[in-house]
Protein backbone atom coordinates (compact mmCIF):
# COMPACT_ATOMS: atom_id res chain seq x y z
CA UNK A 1 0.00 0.00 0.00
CA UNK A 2 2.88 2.55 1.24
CA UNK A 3 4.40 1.30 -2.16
CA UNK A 4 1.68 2.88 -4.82
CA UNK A 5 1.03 5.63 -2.84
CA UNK A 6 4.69 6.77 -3.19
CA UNK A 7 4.62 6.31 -6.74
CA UNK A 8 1.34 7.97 -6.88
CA UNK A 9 3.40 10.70 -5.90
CA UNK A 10 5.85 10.11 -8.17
CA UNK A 11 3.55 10.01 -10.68
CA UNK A 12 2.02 12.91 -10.22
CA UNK A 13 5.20 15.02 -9.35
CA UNK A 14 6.50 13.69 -12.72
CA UNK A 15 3.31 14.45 -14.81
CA UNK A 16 1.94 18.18 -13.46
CA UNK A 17 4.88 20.12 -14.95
CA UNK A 18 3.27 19.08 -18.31
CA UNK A 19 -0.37 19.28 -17.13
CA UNK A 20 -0.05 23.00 -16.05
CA UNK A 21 -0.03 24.45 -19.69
CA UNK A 22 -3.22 22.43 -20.02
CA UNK A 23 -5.09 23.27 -16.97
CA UNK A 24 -3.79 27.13 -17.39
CA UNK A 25 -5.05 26.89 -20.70
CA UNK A 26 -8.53 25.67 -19.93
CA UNK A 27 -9.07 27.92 -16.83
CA UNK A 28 -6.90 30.78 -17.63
CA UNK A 29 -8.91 31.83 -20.44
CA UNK A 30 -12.03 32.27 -18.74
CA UNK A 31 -9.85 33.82 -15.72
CA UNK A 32 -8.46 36.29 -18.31
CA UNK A 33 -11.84 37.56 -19.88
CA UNK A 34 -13.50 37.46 -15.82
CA UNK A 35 -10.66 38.61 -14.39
CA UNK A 36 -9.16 41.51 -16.56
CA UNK A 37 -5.57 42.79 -16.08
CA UNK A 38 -4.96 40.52 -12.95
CA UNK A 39 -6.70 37.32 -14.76
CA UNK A 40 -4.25 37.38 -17.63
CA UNK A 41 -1.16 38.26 -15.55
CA UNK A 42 -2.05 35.07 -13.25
CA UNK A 43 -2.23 32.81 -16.40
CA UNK A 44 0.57 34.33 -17.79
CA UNK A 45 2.57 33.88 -14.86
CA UNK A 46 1.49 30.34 -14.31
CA UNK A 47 2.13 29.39 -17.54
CA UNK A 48 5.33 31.00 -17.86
CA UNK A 49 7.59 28.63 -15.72
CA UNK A 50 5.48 25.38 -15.39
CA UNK A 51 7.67 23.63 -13.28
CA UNK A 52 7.02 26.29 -10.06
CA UNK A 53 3.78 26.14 -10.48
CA UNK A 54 3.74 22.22 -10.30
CA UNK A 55 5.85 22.28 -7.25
CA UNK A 56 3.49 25.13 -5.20
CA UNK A 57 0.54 22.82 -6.22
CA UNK A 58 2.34 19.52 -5.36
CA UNK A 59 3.19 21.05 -2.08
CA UNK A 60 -0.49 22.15 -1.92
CA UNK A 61 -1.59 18.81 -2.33
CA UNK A 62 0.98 17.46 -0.05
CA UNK A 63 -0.07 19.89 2.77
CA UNK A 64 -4.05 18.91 2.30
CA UNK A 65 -3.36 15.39 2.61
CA UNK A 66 -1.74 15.96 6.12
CA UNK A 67 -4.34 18.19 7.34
CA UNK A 68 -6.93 15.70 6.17
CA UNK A 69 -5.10 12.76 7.49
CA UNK A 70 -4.54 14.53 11.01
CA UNK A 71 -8.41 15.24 11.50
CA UNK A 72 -9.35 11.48 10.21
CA UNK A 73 -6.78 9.86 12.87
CA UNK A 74 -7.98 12.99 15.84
CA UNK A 75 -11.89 11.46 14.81
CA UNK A 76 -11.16 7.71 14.64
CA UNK A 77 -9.31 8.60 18.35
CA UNK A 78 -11.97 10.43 19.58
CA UNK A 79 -14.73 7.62 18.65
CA UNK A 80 -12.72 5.06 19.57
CA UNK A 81 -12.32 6.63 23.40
CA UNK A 82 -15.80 7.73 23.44
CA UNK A 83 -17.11 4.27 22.96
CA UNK A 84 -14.82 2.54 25.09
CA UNK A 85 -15.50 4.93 28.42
């Protein structure tokens, strides 16, 4: 299990720099138009060096899934104490 979620992460570490031109493609065009001056800088920005923009959302995503797994294992505690007292 430990073993495909590390290469999940591999994976996906190896893959965004190339799926950030997509996604800024797809969403930074409506961003742009909604958005004006700030919109197009954003997308501009993001698409300008792909690779930093994979890393902040890799360390995003990195981030979430230790919040998330913190407050699973601090409910699973507290239900397991609460039905054993």
């Amino acid at each position: 299990m430990a073993l495909r979620v590390l290469a999940v992460f591999l994976g996906v570490s190896l893959v965004s720099p190339l799926a950030v031109r997509l996604v800024t493609g797809v969403f930074g065009w409506p961003m742009g138009k909604l958005g004006g001056g700030p919109g197009r800088l954003a997308t501009k920005n993001a698409a300008r060096n792909t690779r930093r923009t994979a890393t902040t959302a890799a360390a995003l995503m990195i981030g979430l899934a230790l919040v998330t797994t913190s407050l699973v294992v601090a409910q699973s505690v507290k239900a397991t104490i609460g039905s054993t007292f």
